[in-house]
PDB file of N, CA and C in Angstrom:
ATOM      1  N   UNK A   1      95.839  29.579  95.212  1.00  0.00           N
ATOM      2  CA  UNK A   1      96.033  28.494  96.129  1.00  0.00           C
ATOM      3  C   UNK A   1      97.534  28.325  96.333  1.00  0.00           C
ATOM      4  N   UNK A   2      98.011  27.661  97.574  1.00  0.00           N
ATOM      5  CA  UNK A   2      99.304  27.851  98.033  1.00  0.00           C
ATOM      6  C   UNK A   2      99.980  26.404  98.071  1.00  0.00           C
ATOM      7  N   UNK A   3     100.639  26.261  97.826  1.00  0.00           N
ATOM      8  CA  UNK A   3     101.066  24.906  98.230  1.00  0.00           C
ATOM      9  C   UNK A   3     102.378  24.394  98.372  1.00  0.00           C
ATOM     10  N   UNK A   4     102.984  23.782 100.018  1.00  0.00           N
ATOM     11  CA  UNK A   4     103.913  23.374 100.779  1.00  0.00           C
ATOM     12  C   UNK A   4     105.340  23.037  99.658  1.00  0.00           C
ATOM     13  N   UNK A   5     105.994  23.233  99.931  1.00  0.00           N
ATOM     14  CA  UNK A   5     107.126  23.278  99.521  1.00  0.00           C
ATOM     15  C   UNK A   5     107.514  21.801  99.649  1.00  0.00           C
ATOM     16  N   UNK A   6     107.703  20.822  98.530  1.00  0.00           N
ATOM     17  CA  UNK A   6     108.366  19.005  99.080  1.00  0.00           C
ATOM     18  C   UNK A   6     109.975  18.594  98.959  1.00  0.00           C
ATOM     19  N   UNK A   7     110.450  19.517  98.516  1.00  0.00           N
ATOM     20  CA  UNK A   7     111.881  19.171  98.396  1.00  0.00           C
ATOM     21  C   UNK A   7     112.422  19.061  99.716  1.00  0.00           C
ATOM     22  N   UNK A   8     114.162  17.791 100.470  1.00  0.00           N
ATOM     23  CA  UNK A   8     114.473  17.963 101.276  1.00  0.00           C
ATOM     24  C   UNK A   8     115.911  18.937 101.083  1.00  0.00           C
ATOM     25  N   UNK A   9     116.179  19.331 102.342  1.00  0.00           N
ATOM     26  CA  UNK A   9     117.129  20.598 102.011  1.00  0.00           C
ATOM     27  C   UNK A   9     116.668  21.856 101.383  1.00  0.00           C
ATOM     28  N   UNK A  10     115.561  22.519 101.876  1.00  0.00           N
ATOM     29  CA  UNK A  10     115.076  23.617 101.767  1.00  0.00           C
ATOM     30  C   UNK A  10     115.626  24.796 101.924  1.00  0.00           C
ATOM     31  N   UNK A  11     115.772  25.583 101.400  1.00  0.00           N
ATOM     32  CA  UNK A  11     116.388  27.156 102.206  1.00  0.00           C
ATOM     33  C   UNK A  11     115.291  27.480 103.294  1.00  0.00           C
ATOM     34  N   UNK A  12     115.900  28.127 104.576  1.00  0.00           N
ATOM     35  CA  UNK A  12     115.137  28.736 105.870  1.00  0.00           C
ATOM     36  C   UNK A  12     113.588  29.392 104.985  1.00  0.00           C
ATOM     37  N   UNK A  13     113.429  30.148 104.254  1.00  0.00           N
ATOM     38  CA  UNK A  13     112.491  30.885 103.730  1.00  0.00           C
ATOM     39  C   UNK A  13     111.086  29.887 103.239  1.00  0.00           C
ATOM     40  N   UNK A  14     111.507  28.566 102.791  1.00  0.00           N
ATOM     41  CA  UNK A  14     110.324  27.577 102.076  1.00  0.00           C
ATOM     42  C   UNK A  14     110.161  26.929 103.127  1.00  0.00           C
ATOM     43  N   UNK A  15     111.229  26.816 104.523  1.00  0.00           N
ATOM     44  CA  UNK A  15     110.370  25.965 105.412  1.00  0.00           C
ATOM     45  C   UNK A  15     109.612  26.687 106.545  1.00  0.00           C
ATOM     46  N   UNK A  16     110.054  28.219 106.374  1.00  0.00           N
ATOM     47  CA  UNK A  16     108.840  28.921 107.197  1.00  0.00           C
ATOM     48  C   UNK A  16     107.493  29.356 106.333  1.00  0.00           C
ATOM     49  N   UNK A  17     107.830  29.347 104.755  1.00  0.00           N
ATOM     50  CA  UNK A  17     106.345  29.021 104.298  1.00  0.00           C
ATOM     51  C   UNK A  17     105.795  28.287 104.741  1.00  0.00           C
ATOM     52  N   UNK A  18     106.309  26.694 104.632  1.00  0.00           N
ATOM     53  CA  UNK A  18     105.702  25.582 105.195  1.00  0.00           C
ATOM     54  C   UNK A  18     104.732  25.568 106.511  1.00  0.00           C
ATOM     55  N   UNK A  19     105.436  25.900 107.293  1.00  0.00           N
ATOM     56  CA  UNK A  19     105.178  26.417 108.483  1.00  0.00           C
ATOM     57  C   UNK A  19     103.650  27.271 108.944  1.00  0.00           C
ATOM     58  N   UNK A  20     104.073  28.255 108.432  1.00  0.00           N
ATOM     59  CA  UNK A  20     102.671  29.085 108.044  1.00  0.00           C
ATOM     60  C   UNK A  20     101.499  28.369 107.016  1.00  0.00           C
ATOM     61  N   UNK A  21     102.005  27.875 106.429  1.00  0.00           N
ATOM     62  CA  UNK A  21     100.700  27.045 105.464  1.00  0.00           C
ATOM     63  C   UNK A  21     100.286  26.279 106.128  1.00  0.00           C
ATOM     64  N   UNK A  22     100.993  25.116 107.500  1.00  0.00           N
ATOM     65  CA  UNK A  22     100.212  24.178 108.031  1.00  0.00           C
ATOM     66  C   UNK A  22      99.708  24.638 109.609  1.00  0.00           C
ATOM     67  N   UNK A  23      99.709  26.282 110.180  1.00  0.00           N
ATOM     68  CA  UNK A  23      99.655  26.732 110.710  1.00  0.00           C
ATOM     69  C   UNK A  23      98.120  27.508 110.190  1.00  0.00           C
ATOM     70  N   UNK A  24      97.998  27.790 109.188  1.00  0.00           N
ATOM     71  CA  UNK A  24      96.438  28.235 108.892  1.00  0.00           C
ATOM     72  C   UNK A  24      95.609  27.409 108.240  1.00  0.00           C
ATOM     73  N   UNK A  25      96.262  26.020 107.755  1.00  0.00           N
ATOM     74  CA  UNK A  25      95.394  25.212 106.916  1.00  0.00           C
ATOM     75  C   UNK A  25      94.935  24.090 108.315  1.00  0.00           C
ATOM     76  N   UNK A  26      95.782  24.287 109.581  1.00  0.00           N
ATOM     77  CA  UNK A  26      95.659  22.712 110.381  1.00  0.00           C
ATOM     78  C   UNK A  26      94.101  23.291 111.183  1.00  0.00           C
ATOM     79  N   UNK A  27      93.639  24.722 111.351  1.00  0.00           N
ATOM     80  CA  UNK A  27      92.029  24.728 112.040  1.00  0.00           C
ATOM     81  C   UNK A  27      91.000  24.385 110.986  1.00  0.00           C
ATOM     82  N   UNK A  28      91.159  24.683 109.702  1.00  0.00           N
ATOM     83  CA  UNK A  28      90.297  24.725 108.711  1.00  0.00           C
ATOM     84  C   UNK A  28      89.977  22.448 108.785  1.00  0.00           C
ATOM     85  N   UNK A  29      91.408  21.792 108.484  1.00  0.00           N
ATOM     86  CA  UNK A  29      91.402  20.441 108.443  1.00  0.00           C
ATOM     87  C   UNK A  29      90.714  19.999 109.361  1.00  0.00           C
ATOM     88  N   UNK A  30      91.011  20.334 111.023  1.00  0.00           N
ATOM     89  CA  UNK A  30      90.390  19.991 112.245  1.00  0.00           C
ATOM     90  C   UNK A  30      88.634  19.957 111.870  1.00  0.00           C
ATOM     91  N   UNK A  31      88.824  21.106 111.917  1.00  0.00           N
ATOM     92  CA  UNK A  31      86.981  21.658 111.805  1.00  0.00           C
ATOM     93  C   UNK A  31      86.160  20.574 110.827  1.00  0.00           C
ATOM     94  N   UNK A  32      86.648  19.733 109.452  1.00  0.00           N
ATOM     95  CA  UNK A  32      86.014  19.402 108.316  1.00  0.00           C
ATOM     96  C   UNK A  32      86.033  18.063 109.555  1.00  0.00           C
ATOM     97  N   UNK A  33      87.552  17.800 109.871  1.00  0.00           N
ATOM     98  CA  UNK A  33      87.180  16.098 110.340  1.00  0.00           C
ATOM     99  C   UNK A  33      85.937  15.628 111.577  1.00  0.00           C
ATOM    100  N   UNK A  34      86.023  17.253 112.332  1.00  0.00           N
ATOM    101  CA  UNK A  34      84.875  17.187 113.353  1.00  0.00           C
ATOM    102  C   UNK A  34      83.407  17.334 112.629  1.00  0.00           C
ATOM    103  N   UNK A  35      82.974  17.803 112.025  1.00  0.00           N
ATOM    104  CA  UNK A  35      82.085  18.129 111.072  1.00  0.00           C
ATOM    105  C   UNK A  35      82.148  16.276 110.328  1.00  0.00           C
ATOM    106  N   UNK A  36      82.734  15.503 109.493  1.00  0.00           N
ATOM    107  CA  UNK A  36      82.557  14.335 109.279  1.00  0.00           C
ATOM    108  C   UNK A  36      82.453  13.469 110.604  1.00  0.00           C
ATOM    109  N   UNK A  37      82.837  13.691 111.385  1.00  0.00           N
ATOM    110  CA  UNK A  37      82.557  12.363 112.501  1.00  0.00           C
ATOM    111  C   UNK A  37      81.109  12.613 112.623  1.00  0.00           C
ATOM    112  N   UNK A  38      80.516  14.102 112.869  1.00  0.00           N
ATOM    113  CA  UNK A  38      78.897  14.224 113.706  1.00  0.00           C
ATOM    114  C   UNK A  38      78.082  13.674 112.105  1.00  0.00           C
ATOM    115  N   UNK A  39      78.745  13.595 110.990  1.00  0.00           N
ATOM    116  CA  UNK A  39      77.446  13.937 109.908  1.00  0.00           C
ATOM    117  C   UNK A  39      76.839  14.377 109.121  1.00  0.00           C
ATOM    118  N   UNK A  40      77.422  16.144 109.891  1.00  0.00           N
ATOM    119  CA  UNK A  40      76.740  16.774 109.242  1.00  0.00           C
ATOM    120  C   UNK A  40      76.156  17.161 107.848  1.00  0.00           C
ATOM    121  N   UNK A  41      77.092  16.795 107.120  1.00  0.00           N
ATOM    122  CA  UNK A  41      77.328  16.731 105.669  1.00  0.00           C
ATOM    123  C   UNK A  41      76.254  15.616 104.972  1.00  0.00           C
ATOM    124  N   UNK A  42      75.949  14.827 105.800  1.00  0.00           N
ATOM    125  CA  UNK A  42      75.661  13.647 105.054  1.00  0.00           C
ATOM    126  C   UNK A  42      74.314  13.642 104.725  1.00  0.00           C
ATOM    127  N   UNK A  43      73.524  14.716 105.085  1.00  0.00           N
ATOM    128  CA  UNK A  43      71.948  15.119 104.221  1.00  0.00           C
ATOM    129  C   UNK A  43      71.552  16.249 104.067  1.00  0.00           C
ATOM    130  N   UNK A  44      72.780  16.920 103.426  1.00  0.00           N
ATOM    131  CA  UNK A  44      72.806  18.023 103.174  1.00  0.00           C
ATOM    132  C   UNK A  44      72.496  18.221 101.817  1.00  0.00           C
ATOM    133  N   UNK A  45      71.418  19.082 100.959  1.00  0.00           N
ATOM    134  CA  UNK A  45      71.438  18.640  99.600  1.00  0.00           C
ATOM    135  C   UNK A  45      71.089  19.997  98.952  1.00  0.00           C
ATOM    136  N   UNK A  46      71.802  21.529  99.573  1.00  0.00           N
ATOM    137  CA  UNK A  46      71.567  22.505  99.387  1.00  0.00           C
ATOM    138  C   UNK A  46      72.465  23.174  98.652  1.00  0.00           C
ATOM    139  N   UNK A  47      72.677  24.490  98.142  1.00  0.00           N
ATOM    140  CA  UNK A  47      73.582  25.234  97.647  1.00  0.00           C
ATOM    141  C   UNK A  47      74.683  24.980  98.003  1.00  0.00           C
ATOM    142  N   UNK A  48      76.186  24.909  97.557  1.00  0.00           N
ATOM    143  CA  UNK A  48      77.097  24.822  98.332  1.00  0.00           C
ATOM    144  C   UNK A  48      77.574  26.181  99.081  1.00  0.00           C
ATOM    145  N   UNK A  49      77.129  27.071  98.653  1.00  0.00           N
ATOM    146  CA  UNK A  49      77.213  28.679  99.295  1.00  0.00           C
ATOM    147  C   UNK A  49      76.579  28.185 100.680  1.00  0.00           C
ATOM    148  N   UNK A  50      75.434  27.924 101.040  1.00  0.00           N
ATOM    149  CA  UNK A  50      74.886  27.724 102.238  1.00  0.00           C
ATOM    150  C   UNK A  50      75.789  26.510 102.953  1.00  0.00           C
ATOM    151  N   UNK A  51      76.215  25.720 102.344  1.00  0.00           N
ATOM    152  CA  UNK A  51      77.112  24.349 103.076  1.00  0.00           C
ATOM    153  C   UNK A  51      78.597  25.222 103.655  1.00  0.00           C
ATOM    154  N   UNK A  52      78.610  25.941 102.757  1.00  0.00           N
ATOM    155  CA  UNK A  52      80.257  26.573 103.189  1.00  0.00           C
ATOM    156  C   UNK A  52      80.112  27.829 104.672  1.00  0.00           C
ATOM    157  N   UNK A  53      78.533  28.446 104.530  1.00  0.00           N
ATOM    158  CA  UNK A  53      78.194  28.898 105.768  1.00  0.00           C
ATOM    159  C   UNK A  53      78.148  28.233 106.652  1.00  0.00           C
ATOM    160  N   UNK A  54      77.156  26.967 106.848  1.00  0.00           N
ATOM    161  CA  UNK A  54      77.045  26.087 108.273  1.00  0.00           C
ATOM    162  C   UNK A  54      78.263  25.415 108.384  1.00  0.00           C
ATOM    163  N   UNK A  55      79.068  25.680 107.887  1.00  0.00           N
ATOM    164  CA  UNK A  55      81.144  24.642 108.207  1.00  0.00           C
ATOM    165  C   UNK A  55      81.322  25.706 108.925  1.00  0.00           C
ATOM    166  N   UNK A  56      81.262  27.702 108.422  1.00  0.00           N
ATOM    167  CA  UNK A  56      81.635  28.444 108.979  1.00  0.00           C
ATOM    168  C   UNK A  56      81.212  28.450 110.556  1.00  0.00           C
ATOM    169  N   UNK A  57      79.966  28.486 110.530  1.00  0.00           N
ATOM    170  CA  UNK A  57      78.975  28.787 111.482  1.00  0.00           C
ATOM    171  C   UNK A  57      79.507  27.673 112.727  1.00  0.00           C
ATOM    172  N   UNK A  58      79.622  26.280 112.373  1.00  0.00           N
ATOM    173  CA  UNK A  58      79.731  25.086 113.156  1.00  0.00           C
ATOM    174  C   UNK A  58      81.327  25.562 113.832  1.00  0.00           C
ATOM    175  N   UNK A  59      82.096  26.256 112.945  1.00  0.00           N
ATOM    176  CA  UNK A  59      83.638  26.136 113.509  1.00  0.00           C
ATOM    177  C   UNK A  59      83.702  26.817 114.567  1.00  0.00           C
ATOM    178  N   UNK A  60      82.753  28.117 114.244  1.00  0.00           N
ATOM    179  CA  UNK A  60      83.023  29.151 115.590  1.00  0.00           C
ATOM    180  C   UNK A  60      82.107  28.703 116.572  1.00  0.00           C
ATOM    181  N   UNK A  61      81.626  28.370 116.757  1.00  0.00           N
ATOM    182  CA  UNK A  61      81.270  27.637 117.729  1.00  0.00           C
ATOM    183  C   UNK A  61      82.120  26.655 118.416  1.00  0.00           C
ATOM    184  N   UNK A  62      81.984  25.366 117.796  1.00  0.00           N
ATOM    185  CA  UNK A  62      83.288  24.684 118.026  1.00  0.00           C
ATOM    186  C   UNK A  62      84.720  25.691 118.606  1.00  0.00           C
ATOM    187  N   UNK A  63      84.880  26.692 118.018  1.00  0.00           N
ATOM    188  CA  UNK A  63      86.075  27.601 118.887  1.00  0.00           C
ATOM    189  C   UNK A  63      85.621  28.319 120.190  1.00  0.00           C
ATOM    190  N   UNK A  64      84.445  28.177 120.185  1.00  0.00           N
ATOM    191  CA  UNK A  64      83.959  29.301 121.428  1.00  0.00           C
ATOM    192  C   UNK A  64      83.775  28.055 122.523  1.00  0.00           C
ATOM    193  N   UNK A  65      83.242  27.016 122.115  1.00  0.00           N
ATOM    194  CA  UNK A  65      83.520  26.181 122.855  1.00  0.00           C
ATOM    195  C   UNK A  65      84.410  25.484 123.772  1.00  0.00           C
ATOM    196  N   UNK A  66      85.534  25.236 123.217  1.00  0.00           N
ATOM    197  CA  UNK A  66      87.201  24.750 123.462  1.00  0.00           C
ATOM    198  C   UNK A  66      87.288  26.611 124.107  1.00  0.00           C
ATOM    199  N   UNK A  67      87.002  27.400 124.004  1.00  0.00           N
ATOM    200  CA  UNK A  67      87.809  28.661 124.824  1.00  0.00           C
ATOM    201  C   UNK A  67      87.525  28.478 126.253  1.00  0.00           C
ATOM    202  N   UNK A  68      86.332  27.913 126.278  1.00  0.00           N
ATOM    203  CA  UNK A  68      85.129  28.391 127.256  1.00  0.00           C
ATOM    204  C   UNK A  68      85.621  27.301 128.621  1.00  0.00           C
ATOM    205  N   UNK A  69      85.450  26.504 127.785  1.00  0.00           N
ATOM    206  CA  UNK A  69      85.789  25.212 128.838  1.00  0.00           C
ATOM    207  C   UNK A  69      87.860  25.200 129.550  1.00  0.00           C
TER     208      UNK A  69
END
């Protein structure tokens, strides 16, 4: 696991980590908060292997969606 650099006055190198960390972590965040507004989660009472598929499943969609339109 990766995690953002908090010091101020960074060298160039920890704030383009930064960068990249909130650059692949900000679709994954999006996707969970859209996924809590509809629900989905909330009678779900299965494997978490299968819960971590339908987040997958729901996102690409959700992306094919926003392309489309």
């Amino acid at each position: 696991m990766a995690t953002p650099f908090k010091a101020k006055g960074k060298p160039e190198w920890q704030e383009e980590f930064n960068r990249l960390h909130a650059r692949l972590r900000g679709p994954g965040e999006r996707m969970f908060a859209q996924l809590k507004s509809w629900g989905v989660f909330d009678q779900v009472r299965c494997d978490p292997h299968w819960t971590t598929q339908l987040a997958k499943a729901v996102q690409v969609l959700n992306d094919y969606e926003r392309q489309s339109v």
